[in-house]
N, C-alpha and C. Protein backbone atom coordinates (compact mmCIF):
# COMPACT_ATOMS: atom_id res chain seq x y z
N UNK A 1 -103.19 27.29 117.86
CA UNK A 1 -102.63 26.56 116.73
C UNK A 1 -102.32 27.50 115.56
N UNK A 2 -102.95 28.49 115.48
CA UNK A 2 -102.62 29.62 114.10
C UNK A 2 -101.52 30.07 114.74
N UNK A 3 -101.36 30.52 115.52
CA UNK A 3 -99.83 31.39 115.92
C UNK A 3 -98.81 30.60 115.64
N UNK A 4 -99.01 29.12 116.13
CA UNK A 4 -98.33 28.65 116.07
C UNK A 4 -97.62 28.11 114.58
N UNK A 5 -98.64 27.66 113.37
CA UNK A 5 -98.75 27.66 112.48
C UNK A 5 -98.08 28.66 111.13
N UNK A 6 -98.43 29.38 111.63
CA UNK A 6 -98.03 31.73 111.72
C UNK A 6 -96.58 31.67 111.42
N UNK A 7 -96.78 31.17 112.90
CA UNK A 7 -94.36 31.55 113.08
C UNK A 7 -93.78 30.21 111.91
N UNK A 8 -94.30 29.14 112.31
CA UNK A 8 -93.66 28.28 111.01
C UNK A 8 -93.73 28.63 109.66
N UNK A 9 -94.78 28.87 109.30
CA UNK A 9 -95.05 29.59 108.38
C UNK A 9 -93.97 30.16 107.63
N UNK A 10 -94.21 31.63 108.28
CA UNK A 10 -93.05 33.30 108.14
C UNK A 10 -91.46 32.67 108.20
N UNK A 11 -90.88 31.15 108.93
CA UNK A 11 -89.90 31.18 109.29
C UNK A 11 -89.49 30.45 107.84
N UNK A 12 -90.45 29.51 107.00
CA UNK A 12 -89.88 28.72 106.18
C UNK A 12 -90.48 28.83 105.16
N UNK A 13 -91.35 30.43 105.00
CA UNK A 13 -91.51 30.40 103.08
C UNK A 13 -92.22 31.36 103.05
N UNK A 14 -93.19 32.45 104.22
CA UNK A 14 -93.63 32.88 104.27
C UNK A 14 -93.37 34.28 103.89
N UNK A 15 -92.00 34.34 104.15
CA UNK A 15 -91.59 35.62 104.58
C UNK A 15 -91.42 35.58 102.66
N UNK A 16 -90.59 34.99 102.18
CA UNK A 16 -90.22 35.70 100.66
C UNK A 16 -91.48 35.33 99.88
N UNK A 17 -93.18 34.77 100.26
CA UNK A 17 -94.01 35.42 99.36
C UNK A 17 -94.23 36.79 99.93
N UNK A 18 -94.72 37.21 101.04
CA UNK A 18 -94.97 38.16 101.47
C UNK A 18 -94.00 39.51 100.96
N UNK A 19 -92.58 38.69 100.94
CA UNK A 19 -91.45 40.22 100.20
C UNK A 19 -91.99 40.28 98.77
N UNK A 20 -92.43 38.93 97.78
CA UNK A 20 -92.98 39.46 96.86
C UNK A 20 -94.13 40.51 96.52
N UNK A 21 -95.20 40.24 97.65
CA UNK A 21 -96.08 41.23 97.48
C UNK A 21 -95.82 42.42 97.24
N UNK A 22 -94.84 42.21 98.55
CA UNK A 22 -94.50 44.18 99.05
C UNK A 22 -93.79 44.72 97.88
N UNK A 23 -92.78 44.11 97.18
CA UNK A 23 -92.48 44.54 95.81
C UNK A 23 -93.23 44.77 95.01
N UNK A 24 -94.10 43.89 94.91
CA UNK A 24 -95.25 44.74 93.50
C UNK A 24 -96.12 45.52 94.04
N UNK A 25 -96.14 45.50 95.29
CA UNK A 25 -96.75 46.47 95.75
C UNK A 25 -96.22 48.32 95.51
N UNK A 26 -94.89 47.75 95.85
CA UNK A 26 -94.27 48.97 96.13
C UNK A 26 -94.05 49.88 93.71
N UNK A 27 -93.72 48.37 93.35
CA UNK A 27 -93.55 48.85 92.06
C UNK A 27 -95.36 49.41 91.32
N UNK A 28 -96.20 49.32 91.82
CA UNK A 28 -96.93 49.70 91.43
C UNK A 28 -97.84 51.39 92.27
N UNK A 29 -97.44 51.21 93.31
CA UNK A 29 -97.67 52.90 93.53
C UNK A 29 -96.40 53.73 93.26
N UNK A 30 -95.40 53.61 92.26
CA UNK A 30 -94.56 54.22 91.05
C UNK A 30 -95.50 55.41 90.64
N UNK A 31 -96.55 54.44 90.14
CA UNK A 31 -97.51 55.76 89.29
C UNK A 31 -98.59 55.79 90.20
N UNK A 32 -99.34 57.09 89.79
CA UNK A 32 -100.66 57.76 90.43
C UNK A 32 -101.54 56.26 89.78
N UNK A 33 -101.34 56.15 89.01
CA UNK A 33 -102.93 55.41 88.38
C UNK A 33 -102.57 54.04 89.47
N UNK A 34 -101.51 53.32 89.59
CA UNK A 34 -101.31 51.93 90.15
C UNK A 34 -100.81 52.31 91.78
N UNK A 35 -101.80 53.46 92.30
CA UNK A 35 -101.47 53.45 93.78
C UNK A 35 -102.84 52.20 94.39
N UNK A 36 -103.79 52.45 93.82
CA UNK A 36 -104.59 51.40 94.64
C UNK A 36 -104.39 50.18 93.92
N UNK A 37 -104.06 50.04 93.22
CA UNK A 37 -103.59 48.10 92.80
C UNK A 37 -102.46 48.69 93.93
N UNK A 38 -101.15 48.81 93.91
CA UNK A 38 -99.77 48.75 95.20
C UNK A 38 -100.77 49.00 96.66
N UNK A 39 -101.74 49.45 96.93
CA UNK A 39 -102.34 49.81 98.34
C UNK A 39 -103.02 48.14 98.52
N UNK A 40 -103.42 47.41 97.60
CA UNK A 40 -104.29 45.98 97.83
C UNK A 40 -103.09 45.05 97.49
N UNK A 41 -101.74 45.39 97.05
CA UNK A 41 -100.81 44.12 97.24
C UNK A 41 -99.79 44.65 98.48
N UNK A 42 -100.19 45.41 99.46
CA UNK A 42 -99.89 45.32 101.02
C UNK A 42 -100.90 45.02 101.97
N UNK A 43 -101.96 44.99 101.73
CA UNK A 43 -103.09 44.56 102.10
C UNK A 43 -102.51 42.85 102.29
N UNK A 44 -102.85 42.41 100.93
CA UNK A 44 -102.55 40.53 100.23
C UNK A 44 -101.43 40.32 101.08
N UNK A 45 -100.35 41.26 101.20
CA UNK A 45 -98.74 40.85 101.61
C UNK A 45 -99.08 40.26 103.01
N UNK A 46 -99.67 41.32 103.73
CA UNK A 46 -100.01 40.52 105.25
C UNK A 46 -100.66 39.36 105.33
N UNK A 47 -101.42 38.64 104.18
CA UNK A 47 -101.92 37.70 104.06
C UNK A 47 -100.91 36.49 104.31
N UNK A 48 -100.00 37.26 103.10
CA UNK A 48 -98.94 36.04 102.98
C UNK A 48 -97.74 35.85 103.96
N UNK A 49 -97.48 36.83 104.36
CA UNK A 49 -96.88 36.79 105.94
C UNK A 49 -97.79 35.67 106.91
N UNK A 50 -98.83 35.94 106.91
CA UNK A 50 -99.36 35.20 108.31
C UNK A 50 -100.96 34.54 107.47
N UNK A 51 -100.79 33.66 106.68
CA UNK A 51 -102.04 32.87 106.31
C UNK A 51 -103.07 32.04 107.08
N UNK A 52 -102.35 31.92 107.95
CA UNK A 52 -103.65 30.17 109.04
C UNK A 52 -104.48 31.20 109.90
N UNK A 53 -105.69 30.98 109.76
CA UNK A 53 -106.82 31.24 110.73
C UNK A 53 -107.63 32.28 109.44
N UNK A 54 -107.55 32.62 108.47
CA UNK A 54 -107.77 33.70 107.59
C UNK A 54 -108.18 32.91 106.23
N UNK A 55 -109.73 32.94 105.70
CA UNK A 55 -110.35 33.06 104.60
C UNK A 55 -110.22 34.11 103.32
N UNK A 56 -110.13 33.65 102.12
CA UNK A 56 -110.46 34.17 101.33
C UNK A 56 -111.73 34.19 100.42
N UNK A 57 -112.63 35.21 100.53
CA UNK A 57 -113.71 34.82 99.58
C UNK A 57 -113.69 35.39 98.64
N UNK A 58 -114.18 35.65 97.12
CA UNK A 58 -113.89 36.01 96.07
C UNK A 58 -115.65 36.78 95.49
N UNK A 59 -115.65 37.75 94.89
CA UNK A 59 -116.77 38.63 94.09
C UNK A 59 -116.41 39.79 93.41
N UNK A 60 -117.17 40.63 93.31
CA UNK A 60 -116.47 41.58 92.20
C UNK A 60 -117.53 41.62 91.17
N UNK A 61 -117.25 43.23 90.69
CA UNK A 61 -117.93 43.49 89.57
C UNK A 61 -116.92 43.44 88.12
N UNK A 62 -117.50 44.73 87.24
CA UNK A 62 -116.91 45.27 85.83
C UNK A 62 -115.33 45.18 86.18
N UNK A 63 -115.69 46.59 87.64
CA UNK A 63 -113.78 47.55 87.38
C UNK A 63 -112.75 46.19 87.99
N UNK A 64 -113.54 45.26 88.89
CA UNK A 64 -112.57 44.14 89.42
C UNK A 64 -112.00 43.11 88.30
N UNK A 65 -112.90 43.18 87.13
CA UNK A 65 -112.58 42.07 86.15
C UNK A 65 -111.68 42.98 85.60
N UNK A 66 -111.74 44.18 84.96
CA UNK A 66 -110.85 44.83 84.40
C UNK A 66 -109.14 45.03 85.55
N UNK A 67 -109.89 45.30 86.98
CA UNK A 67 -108.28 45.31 87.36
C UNK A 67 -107.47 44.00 87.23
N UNK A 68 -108.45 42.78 87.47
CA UNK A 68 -107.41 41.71 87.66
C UNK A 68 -106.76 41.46 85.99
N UNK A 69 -107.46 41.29 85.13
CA UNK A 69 -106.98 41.84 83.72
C UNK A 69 -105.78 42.39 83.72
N UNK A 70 -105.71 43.57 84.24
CA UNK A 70 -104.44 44.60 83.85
C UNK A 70 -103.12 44.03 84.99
N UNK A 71 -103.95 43.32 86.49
CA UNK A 71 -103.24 43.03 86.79
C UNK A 71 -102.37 41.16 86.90
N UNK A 72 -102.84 40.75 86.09
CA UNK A 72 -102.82 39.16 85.69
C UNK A 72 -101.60 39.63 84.79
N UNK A 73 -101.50 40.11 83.94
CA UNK A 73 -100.73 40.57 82.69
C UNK A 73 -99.65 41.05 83.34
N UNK A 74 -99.32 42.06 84.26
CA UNK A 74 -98.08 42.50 84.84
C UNK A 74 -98.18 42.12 85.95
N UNK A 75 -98.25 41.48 87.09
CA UNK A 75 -97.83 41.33 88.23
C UNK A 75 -98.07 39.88 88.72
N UNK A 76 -99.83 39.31 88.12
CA UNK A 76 -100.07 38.40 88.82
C UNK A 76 -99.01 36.88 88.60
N UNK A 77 -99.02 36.68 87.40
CA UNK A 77 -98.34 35.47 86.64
C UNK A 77 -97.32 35.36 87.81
N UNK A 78 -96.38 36.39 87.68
CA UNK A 78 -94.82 35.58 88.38
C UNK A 78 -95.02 35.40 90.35
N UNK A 79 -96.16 35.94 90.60
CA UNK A 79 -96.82 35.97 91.98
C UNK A 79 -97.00 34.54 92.46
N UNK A 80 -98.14 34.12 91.04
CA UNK A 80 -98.57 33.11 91.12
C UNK A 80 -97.57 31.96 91.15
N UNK A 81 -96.83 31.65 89.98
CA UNK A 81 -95.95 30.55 90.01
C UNK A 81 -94.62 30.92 91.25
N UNK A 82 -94.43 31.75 91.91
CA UNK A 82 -93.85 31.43 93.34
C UNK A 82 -94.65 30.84 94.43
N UNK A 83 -95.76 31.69 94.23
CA UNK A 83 -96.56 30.40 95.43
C UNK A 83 -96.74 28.78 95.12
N UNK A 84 -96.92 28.78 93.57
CA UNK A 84 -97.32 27.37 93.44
C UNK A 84 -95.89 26.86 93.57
N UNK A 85 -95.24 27.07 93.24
CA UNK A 85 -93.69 26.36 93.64
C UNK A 85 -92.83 25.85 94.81
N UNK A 86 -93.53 27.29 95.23
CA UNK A 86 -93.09 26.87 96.63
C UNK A 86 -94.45 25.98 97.58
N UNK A 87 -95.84 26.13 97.15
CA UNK A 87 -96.35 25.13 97.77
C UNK A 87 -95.98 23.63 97.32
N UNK A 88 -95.54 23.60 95.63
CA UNK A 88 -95.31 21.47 95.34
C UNK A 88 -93.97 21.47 96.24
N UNK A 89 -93.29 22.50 96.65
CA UNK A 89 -91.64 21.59 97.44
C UNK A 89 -92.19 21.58 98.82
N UNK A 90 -93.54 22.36 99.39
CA UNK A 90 -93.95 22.07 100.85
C UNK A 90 -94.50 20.78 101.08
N UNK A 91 -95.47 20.53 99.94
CA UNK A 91 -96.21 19.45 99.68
C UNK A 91 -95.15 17.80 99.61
N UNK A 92 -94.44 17.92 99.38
CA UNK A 92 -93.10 16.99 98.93
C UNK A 92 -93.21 15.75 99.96
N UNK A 93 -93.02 16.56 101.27
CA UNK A 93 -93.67 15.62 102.93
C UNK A 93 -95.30 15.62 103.28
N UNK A 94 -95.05 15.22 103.79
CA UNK A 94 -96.56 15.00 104.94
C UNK A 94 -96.74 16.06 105.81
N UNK A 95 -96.13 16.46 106.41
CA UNK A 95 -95.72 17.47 107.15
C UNK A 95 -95.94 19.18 106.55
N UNK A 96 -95.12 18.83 105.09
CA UNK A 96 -95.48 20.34 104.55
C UNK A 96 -96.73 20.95 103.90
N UNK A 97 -97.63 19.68 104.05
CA UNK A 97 -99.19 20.08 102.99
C UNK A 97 -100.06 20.82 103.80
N UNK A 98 -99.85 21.30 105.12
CA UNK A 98 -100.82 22.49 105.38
C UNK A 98 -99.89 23.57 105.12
N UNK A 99 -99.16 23.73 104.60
CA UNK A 99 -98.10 25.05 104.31
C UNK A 99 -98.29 25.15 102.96
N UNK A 100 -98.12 23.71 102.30
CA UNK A 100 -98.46 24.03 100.34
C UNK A 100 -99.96 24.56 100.22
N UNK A 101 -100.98 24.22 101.11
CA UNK A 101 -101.83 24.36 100.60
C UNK A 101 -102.10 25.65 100.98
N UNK A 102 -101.67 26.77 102.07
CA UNK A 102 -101.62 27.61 101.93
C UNK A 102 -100.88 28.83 101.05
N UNK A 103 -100.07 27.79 100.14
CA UNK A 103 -99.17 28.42 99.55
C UNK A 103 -100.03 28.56 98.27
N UNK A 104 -101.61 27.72 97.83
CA UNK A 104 -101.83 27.68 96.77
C UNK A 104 -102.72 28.43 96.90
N UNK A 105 -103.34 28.59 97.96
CA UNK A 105 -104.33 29.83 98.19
C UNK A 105 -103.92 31.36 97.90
N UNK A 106 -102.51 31.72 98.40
CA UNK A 106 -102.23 32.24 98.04
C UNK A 106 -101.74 32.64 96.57
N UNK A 107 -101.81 31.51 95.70
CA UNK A 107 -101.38 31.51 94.31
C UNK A 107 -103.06 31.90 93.73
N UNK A 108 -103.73 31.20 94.17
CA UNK A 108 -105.50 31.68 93.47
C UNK A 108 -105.51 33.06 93.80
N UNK A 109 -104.89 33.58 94.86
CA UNK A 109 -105.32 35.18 95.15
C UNK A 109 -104.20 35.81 94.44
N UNK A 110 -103.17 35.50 94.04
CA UNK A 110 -102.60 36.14 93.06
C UNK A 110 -102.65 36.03 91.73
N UNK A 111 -103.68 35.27 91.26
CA UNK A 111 -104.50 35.40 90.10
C UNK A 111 -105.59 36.57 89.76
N UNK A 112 -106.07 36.38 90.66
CA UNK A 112 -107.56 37.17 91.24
C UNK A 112 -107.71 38.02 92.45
N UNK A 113 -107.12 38.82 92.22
CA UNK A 113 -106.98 39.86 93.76
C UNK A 113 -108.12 40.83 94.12
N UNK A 114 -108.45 41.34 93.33
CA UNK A 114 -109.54 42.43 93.06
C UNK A 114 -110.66 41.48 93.18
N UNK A 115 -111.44 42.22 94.00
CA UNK A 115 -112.67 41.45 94.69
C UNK A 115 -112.84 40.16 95.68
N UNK A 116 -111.66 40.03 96.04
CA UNK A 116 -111.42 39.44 96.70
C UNK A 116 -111.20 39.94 98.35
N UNK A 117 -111.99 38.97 99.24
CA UNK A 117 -112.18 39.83 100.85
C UNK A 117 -111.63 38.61 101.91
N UNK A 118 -110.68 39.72 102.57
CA UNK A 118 -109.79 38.28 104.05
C UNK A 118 -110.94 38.27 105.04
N UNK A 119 -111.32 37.34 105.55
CA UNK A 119 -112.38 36.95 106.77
C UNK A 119 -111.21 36.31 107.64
């Protein structure tokens, strides 16, 4: 059922959060200092490519509150409101609310990325 889930997924919304990642991913190893924030939004990206069967749990210390900080301010915000957007037009049917609601999971992890672990 995840594979299956997987390919629907990637075929109808998956794929352009996942291109978002890889963009801020990619715009943030630009610089030396934002190679490991860009190394953990290709990490997240595969998340968002292929979400069903995959947990997120959330912890973290000091440097995690400070990264999501620096990164809430430049990257996370417009992360976030594509997932949530695109999860209320999945949500719309009956049909699309295991896709929105993966779409909102993915919006909490683009709030809060740092310290955050895929199971």
């Amino acid at each position: 059922m995840n594979f299956l889930g997987n390919l629907l997924w990637f075929l109808f919304g998956g794929f352009w959060i996942g291109i978002g990642w890889m963009m801020a991913g990619c715009l943030w190893c630009i610089s030396l200092v934002g190679i490991p924030i860009g190394v953990q939004c290709f990490k997240f990206a595969g998340l968002a490519f292929f979400p069903f069967g995959k947990e997120v749990t959330y912890g973290g210390g000091a440097i995690s509150l400070i990264c999501n900080i620096l990164w809430l301010v430049i990257s996370g915000i417009p992360l976030a409101i594509e997932a949530a957007i695109i999860g209320c037009i999945f949500c719309i049917t009956i049909i699309g609310i295991p896709f929105g609601l993966q779409c909102f999971k993915i919006a909490k992890l683009a709030l809060l990325p740092f310290g955050a672990r895929i199971n």
